[in-house]
C-alpha atoms as a PDB file:
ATOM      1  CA  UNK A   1     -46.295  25.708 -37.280  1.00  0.00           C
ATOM      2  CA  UNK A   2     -44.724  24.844 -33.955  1.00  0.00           C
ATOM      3  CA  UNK A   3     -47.099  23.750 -30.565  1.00  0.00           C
ATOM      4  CA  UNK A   4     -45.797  24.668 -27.588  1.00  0.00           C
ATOM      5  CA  UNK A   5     -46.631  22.651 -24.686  1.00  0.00           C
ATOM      6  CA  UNK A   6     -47.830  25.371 -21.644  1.00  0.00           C
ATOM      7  CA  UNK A   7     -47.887  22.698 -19.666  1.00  0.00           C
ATOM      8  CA  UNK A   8     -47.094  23.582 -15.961  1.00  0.00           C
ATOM      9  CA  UNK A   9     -43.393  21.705 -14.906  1.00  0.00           C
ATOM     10  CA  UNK A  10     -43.813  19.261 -11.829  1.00  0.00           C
ATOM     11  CA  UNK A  11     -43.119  20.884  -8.567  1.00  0.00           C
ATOM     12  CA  UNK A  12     -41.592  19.093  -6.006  1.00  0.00           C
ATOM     13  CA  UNK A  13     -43.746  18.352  -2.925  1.00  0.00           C
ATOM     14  CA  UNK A  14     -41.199  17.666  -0.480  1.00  0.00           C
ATOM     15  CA  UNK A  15     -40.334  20.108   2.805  1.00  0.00           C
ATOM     16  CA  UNK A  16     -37.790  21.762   1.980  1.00  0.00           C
ATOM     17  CA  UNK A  17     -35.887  21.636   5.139  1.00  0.00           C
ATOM     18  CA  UNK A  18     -35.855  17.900   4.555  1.00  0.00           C
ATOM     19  CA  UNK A  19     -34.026  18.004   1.597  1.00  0.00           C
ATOM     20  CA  UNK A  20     -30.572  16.901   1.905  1.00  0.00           C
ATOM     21  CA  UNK A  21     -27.951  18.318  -0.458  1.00  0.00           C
ATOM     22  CA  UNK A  22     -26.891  15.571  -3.214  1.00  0.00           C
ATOM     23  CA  UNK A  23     -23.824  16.148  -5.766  1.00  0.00           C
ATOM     24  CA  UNK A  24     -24.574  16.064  -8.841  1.00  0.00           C
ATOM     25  CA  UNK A  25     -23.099  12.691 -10.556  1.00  0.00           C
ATOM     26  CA  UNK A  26     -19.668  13.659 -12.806  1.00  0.00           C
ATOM     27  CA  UNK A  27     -19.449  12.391 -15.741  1.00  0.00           C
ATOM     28  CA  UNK A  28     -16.683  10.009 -14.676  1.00  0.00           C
ATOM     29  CA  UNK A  29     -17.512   8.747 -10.937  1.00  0.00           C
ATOM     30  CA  UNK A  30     -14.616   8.062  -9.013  1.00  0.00           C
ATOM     31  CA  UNK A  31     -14.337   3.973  -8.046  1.00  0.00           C
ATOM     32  CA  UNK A  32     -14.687   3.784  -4.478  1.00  0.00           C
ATOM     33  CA  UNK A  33     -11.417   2.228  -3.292  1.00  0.00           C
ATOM     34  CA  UNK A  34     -12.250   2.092   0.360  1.00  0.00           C
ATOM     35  CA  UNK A  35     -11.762  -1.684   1.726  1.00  0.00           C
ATOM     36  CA  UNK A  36     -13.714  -3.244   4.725  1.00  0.00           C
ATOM     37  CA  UNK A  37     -11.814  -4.318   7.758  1.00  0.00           C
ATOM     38  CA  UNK A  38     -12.405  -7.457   7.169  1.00  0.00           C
ATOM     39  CA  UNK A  39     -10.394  -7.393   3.126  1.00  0.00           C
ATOM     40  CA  UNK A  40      -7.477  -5.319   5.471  1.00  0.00           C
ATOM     41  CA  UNK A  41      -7.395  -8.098   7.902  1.00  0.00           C
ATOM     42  CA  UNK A  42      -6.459 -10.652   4.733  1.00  0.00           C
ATOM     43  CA  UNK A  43      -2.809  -8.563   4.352  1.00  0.00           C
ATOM     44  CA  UNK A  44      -0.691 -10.141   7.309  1.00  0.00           C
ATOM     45  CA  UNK A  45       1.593  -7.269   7.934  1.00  0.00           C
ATOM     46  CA  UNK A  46       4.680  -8.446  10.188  1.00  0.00           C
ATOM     47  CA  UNK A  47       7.788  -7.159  12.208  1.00  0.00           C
ATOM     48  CA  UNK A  48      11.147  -8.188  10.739  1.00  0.00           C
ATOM     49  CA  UNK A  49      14.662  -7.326  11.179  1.00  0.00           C
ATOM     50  CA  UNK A  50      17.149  -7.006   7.662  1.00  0.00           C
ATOM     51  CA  UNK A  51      19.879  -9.895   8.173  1.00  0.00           C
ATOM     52  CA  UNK A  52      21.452  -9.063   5.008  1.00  0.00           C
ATOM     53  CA  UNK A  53      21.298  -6.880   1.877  1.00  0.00           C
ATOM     54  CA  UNK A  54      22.837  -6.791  -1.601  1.00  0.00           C
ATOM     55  CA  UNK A  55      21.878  -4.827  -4.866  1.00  0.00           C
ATOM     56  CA  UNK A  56      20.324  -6.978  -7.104  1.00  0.00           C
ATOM     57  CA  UNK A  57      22.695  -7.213 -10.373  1.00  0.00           C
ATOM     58  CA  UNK A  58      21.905  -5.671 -13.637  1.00  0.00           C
ATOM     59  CA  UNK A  59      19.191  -3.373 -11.864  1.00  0.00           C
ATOM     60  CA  UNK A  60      19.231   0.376 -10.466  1.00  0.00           C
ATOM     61  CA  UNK A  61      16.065   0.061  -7.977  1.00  0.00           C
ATOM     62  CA  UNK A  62      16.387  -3.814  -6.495  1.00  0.00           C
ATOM     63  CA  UNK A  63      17.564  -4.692  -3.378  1.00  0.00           C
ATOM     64  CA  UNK A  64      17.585  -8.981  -2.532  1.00  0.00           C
ATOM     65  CA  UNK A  65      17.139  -8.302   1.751  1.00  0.00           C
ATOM     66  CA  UNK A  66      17.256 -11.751   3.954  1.00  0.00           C
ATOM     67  CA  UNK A  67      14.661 -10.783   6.531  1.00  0.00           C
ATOM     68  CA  UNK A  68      14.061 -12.606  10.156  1.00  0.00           C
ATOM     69  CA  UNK A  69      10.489 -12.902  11.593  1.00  0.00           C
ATOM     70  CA  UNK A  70      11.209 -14.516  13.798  1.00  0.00           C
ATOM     71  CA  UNK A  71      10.230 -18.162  13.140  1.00  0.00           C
ATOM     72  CA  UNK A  72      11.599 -17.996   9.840  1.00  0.00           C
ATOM     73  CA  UNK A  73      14.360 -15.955   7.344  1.00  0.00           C
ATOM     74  CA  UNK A  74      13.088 -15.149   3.882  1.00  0.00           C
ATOM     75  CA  UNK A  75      14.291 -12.806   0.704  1.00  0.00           C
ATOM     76  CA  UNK A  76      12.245 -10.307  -0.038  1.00  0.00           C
ATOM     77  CA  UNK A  77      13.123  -8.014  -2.715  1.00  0.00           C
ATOM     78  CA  UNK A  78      12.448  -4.160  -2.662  1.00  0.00           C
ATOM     79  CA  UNK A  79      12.596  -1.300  -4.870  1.00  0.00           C
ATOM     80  CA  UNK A  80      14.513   0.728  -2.427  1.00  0.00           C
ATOM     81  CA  UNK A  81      17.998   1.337  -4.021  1.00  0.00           C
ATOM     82  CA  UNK A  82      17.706   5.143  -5.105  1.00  0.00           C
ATOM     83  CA  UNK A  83      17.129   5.295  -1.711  1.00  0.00           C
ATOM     84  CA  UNK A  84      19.446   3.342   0.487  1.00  0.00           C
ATOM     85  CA  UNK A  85      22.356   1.633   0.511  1.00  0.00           C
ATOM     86  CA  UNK A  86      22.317  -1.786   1.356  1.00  0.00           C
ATOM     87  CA  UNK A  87      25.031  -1.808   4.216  1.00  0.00           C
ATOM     88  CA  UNK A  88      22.851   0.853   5.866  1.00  0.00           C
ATOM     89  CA  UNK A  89      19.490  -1.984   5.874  1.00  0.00           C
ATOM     90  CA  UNK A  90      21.227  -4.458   8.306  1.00  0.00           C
ATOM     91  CA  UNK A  91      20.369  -4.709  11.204  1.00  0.00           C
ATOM     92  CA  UNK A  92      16.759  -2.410  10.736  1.00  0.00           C
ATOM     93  CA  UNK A  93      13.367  -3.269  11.903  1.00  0.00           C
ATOM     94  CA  UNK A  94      10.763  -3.050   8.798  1.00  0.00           C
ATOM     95  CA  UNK A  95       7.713  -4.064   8.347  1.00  0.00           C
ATOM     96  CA  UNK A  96       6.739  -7.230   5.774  1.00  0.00           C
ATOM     97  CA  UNK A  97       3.276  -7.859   3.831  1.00  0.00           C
ATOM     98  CA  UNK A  98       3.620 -12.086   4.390  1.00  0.00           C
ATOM     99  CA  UNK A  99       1.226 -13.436   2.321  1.00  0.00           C
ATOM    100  CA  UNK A 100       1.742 -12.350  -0.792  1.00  0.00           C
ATOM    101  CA  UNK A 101       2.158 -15.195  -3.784  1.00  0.00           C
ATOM    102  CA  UNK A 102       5.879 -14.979  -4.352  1.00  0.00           C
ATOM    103  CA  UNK A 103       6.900 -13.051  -7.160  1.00  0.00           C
ATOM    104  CA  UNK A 104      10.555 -13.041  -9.863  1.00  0.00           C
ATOM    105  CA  UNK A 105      11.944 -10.152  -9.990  1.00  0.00           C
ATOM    106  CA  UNK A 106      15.307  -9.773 -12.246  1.00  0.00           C
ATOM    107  CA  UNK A 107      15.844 -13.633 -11.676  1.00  0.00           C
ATOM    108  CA  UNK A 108      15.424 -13.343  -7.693  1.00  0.00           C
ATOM    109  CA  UNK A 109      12.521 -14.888  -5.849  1.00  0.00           C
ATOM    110  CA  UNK A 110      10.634 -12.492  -3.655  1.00  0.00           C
ATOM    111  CA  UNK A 111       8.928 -13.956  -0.438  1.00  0.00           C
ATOM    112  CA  UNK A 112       7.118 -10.440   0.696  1.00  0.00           C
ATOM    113  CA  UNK A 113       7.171  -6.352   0.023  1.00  0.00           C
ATOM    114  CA  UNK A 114       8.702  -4.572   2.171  1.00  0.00           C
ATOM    115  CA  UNK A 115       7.029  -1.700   3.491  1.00  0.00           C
ATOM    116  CA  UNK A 116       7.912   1.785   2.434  1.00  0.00           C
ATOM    117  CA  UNK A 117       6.286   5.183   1.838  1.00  0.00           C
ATOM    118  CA  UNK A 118       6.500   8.317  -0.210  1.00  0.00           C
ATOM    119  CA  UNK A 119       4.939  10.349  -2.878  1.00  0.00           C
ATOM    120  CA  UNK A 120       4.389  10.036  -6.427  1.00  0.00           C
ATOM    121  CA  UNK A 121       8.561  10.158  -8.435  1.00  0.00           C
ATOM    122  CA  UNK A 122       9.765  10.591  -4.810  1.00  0.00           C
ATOM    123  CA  UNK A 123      12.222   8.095  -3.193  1.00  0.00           C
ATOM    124  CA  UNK A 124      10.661   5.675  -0.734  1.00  0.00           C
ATOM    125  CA  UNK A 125      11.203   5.486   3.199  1.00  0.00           C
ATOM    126  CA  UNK A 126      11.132   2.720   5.220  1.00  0.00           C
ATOM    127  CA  UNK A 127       8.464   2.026   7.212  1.00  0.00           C
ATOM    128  CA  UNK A 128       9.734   1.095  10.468  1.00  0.00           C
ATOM    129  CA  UNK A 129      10.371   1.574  14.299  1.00  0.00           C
ATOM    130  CA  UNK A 130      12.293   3.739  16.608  1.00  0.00           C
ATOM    131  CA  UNK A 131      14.244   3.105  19.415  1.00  0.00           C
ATOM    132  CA  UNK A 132      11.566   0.064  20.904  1.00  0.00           C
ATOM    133  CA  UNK A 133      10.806  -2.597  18.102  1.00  0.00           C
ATOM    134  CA  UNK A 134       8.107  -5.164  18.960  1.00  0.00           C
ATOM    135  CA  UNK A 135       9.194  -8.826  18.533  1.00  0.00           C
ATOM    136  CA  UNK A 136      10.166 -10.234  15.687  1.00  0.00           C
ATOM    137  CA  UNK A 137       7.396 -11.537  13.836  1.00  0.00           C
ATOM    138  CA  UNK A 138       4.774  -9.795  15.632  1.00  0.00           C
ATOM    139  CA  UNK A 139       1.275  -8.625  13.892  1.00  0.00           C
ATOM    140  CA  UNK A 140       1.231  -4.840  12.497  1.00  0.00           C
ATOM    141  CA  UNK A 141      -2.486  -4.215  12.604  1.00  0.00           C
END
């Protein structure tokens, strides 16, 4: 035979108007990606202006691009080729991450990323400036 425990269940004691409404945990919690302003400040972000641009051979997506910041000219290279052809980059205003570790990429030394946005399969765009670019070299923030 069984016992059954007629014990009365704990009641909570707290006012209920000062109960604030908690979500229940999932069973996979989401990482919290969110960085603080001072991680962001660590990405130097930079105007430059596309001097030249070439496919990169033997690849679909590469592009080698010979930016200008200003104080200096450096190849970057940017999986923007489903996108744009390179005779239409010269001579545009992007935006360049700076201090990232250079990287090889199909035998071509990248010095950067190039900025770009767009959605999950979809082709990227530019990230740029209209008709007023700021100076060459200048902070993005």
């Amino acid at each position: 035979m069984t016992e059954i425990d007629n014990r009365p269940l704990p009641t909570s004691t707290a006012d209920p108007d000062q109960i604030s409404s908690v979500e229940a945990p999932s069973a996979t919690p989401e990482a919290d990606t969110r960085i603080t302003i001072d991680e962001f400040m660590k990405v130097e972000l930079r105007v430059a202006k596309v001097v030249t641009a070439e496919r990169v051979p033997k690849s679909r997506k590469l592009i080698k691009l010979e930016v200008d910041l200003g104080s200096e000219v450096r190849v970057v290279v940017a999986g923007i080729a489903g996108a744009y052809e390179p005779e239409t980059l010269v001579g545009r205003t992007v935006v360049i991450v700076v201090n990232l570790k250079p990287a090889k990429l199909m035998g071509v030394e990248s010095n950067g990323m190039v900025l770009a946005a767009s959605l999950e399969g979809d082709v990227p765009m530019l990230v740029g400036f209209g008709d007023q670019s700021p100076i060459l070299g200048a902070r993005v923030r």
